[in-house]
Protein backbone atom coordinates (compact mmCIF):
# COMPACT_ATOMS: atom_id res chain seq x y z
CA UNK A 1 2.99 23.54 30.17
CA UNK A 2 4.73 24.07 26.81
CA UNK A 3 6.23 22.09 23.88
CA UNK A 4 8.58 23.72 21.01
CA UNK A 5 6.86 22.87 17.91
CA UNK A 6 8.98 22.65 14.20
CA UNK A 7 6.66 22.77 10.30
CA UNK A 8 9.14 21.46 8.32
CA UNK A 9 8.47 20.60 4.68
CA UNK A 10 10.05 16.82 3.52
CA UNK A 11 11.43 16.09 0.38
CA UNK A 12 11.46 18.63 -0.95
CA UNK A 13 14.54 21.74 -1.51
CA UNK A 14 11.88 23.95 -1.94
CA UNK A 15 10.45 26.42 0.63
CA UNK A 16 7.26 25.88 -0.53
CA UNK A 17 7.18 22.44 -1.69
CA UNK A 18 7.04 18.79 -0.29
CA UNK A 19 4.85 17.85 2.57
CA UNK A 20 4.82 19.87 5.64
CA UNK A 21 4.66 18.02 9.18
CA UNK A 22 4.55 19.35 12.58
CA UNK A 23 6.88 17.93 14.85
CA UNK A 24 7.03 17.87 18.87
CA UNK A 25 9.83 17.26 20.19
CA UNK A 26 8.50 16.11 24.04
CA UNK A 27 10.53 15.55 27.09
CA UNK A 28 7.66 12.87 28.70
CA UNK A 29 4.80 11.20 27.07
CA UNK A 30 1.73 13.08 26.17
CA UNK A 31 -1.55 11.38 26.61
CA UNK A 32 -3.01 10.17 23.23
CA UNK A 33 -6.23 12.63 24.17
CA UNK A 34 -3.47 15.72 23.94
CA UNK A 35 -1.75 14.72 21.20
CA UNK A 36 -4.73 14.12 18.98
CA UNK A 37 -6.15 17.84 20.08
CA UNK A 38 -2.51 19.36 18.76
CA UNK A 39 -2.76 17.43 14.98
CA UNK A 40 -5.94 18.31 15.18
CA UNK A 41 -5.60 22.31 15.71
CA UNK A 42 -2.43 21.92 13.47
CA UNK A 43 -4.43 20.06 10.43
CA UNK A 44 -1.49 18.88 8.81
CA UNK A 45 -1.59 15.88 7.34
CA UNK A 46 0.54 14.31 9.93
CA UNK A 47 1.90 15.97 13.48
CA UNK A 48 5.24 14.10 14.83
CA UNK A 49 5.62 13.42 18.49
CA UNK A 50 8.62 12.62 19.37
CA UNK A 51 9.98 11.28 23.24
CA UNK A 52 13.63 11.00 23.97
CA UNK A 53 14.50 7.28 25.11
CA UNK A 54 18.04 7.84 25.37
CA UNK A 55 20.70 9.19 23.01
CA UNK A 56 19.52 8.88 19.37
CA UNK A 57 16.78 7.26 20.59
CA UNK A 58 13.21 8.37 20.48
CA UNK A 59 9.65 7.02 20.58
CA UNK A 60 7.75 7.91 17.43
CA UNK A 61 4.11 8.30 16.80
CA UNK A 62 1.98 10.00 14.28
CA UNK A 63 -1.14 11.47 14.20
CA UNK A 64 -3.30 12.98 11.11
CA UNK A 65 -6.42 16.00 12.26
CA UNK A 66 -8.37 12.90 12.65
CA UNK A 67 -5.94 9.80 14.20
CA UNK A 68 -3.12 8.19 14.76
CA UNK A 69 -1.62 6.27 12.38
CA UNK A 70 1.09 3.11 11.67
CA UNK A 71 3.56 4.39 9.59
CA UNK A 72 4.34 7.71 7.98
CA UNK A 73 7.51 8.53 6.14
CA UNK A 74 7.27 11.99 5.38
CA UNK A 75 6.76 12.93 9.12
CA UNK A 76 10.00 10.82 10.12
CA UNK A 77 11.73 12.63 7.79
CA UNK A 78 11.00 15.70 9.23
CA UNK A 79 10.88 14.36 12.78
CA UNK A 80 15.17 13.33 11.98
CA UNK A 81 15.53 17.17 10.60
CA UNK A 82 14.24 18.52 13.82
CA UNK A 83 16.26 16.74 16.26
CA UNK A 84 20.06 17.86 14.02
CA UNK A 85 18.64 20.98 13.38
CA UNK A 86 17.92 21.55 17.92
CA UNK A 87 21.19 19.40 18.31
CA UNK A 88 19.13 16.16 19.49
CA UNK A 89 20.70 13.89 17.32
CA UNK A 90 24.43 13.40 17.91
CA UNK A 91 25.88 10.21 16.38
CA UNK A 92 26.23 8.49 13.19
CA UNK A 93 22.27 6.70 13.23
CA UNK A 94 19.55 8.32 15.00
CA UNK A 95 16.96 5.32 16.10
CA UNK A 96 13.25 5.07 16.25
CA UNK A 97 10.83 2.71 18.08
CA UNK A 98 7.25 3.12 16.32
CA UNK A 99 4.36 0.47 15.57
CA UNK A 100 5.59 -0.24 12.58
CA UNK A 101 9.07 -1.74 14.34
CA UNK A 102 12.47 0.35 14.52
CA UNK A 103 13.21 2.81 11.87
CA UNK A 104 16.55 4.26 11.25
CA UNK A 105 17.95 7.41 10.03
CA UNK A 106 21.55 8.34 8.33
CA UNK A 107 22.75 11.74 7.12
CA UNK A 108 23.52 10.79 2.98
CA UNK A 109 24.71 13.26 0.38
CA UNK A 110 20.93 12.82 -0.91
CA UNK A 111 19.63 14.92 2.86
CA UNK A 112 18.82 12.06 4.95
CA UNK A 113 17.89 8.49 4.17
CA UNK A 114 15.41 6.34 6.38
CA UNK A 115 15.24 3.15 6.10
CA UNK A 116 11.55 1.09 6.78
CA UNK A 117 10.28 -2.49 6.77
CA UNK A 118 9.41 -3.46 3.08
CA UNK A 119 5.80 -3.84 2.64
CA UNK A 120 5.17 -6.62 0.22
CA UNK A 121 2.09 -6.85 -1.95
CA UNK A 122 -0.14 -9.17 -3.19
CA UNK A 123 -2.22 -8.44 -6.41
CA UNK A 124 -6.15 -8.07 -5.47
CA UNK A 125 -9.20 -8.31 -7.98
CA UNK A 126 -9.73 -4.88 -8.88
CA UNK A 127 -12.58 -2.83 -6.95
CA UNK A 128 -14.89 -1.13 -9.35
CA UNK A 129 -16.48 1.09 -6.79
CA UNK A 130 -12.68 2.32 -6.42
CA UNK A 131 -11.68 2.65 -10.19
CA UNK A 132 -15.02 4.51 -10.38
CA UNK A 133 -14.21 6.53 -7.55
CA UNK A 134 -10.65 7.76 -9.26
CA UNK A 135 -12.60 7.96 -12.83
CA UNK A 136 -9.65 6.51 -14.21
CA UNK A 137 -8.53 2.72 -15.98
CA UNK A 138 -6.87 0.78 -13.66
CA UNK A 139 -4.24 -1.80 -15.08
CA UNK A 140 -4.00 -3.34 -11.47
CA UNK A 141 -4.53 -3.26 -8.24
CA UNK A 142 -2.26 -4.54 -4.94
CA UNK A 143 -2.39 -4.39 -1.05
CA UNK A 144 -0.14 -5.59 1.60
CA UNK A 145 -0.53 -9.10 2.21
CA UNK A 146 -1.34 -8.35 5.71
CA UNK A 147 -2.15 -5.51 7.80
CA UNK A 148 -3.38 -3.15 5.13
CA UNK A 149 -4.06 0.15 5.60
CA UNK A 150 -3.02 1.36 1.91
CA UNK A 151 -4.04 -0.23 -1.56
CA UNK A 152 -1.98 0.71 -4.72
CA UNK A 153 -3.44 1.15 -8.11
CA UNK A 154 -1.27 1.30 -11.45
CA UNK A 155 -2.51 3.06 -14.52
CA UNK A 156 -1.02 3.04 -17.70
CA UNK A 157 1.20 6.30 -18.13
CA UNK A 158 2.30 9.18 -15.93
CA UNK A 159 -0.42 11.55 -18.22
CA UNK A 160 -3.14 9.72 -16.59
CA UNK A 161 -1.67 9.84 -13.22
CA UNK A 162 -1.44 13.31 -13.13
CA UNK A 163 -5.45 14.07 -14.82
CA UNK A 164 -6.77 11.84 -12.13
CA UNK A 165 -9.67 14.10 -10.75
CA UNK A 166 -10.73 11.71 -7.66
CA UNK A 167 -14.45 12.31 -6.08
CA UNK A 168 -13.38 11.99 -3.04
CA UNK A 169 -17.02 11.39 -1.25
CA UNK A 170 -17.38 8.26 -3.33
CA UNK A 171 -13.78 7.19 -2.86
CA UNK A 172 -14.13 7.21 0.98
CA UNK A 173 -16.76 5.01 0.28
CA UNK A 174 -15.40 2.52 -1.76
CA UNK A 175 -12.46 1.67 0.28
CA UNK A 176 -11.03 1.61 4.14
CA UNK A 177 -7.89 2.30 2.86
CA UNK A 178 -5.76 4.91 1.61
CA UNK A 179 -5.15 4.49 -2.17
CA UNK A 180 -2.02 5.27 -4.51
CA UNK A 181 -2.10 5.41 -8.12
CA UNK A 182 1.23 4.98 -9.79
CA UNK A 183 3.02 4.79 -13.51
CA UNK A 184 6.27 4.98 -14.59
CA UNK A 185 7.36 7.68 -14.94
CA UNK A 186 8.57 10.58 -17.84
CA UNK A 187 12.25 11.22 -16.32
CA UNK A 188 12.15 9.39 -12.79
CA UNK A 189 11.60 5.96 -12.44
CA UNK A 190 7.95 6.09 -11.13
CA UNK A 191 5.98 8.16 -10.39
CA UNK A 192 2.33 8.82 -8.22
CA UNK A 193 -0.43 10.29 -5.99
CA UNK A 194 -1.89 9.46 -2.50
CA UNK A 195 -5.34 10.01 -1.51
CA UNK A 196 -6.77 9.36 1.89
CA UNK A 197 -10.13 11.16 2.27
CA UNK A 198 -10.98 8.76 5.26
CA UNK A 199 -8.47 10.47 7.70
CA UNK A 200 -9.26 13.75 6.41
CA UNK A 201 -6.59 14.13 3.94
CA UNK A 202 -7.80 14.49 0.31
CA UNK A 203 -4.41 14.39 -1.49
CA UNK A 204 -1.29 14.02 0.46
CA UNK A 205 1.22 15.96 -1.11
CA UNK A 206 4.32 13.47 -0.80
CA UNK A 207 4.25 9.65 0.75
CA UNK A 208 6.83 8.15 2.52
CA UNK A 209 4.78 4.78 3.55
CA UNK A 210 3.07 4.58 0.26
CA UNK A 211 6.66 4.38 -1.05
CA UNK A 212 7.39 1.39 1.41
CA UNK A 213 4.84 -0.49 -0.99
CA UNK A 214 5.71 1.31 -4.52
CA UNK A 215 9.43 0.55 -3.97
CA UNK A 216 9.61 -3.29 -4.16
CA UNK A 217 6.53 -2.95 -6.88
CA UNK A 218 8.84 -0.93 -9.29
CA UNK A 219 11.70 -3.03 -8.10
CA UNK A 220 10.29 -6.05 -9.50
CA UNK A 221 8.69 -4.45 -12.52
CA UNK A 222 11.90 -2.89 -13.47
CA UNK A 223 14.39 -5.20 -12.17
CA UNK A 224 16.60 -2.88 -10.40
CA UNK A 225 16.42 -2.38 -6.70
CA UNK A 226 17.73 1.59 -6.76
CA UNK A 227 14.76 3.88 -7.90
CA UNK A 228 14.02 7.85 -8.80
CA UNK A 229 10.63 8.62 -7.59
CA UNK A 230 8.66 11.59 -7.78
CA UNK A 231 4.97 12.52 -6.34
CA UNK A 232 2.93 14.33 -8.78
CA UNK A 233 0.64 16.41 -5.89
CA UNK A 234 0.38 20.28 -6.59
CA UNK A 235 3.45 20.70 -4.12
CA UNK A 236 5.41 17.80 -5.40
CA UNK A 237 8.10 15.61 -3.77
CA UNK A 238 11.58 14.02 -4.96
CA UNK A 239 12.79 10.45 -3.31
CA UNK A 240 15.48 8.32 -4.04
CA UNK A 241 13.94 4.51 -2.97
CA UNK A 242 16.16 1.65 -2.87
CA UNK A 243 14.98 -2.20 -2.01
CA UNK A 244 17.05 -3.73 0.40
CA UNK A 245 16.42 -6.75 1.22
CA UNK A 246 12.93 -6.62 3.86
CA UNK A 247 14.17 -2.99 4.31
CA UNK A 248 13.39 -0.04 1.71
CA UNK A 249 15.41 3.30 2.28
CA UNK A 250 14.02 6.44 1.59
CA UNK A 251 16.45 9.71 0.93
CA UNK A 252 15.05 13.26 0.64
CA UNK A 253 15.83 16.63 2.08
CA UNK A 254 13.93 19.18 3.85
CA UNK A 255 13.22 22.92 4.73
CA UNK A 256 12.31 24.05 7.71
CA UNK A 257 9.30 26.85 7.66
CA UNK A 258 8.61 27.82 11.02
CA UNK A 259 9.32 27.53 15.00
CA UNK A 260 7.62 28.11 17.64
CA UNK A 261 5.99 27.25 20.88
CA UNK A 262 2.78 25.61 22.10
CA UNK A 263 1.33 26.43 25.09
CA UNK A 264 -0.50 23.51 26.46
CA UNK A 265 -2.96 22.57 29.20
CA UNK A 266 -1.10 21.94 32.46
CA UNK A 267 -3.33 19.28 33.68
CA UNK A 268 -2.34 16.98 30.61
């Protein structure tokens, strides 16, 4: 048995830059056993599977080198780029069913533009063992107001953002969650990091779903619902967020690096 297998980098122009995911395009499901091996052999901080439910229609799921998560923007991104770039994706809005609800794609002059559920926040007493852990001040802290999987921390100026050294043993500790820290930023709007040492990933190098939760919090801060964002990880990322409602849309392009082929277990 075989699969075609895409590492494309999202939002990012650069070759080099932006987040790489793996995506599989797959023709029936996979079992979660199989697809959980192939992020895991991949070790990319998210592998895309992706099953055809009918034209512009796919199932989505995502899986880090350790397990599957909710939500992950970057990896949609991608995921979109991969089915135009094989010719998969032949109308106006390309349509995904995930566990996070349907999420929906357009081509825009910005690459392409995604739009998710909104993930509204409520402010939280801060966690010391978490400041600690980030060895940084922490103005505030906020996490979804249900089903959190990601907290968000603001700090007081991009400069701190980007000399956050995190130790990343005690951080796993201090939290079940993954855990932005954000500022506004020098010439975007915002700007921030993602760390999520319980799923393996120290520093993710750009954030869709974080940005789910950072859009409507710089929204309201800065009282305009169209926002320049940009993720200060050694590869950086550039998004365009806007606030729409219960909907935020995320624009960004991508590059693809490589193509290939996997050659998989036949009794899967």
């Amino acid at each position: 048995m075989s699969a075609s297998v895409y590492i494309i980098n999202a939002f990012t122009v650069a070759l080099f830059g932006g987040n790489p995911a793996a995506v599989v395009p797959v023709e029936s499901a996979m079992s979660d056993e199989l697809m959980q091996s192939i992020a895991a052999q991949h070790n990319l901080s998210e592998t895309a599977f992706a099953e055809c439910l009918g034209p512009d229609r796919f199932n989505l799921r995502w899986f880090t080198p350790q397990k599957e998560v909710p939500l992950c923007g970057h990896a949609t991104l991608a995921t979109a780029y991969a089915l135009d770039y094989r010719g998969d994706w032949q109308g106006e809005t390309l349509t995904f069913e995930t566990a996070s609800g349907e999420i929906y794609v357009k081509r825009s002059d910005d690459g392409l533009s995604i739009e998710f559920p909104s993930v509204p926040m409520t402010e939280i007493e801060k966690v010391a063992a978490v400041e600690q852990a980030l060895g940084v001040s922490v103005i505030s802290m906020h996490q979804p107001e249900e089903g959190a999987w990601q907290m968000v921390c603001e700090l007081g100026s991009q400069a701190e953002v980007e000399a956050c050294i995190p130790n990343y043993v005690a951080l796993a500790d201090a939290t079940t969650l993954g855990v932005a820290i954000t500022a506004r930023g020098v010439s975007t709007d915002f700007v921030s990091r993602f760390f999520i040492p319980q799923l393996g990933i120290n520093e993710d190098p750009v954030t869709g779903s974080a940005h789910c939760q950072l859009t409507p919090h710089w929204a309201a801060k800065l009282g305009k619902n169209e926002l320049t964002a940009r993720q200060l990880s050694l590869r950086g990322g550039d998004l365009k967020c806007e606030l729409k409602g219960d909907r935020v849309q995320l624009s960004g392009n991508c590059r693809l690096f490589a193509e290939g082929v996997l050659h998989l277990p036949s009794a899967e």
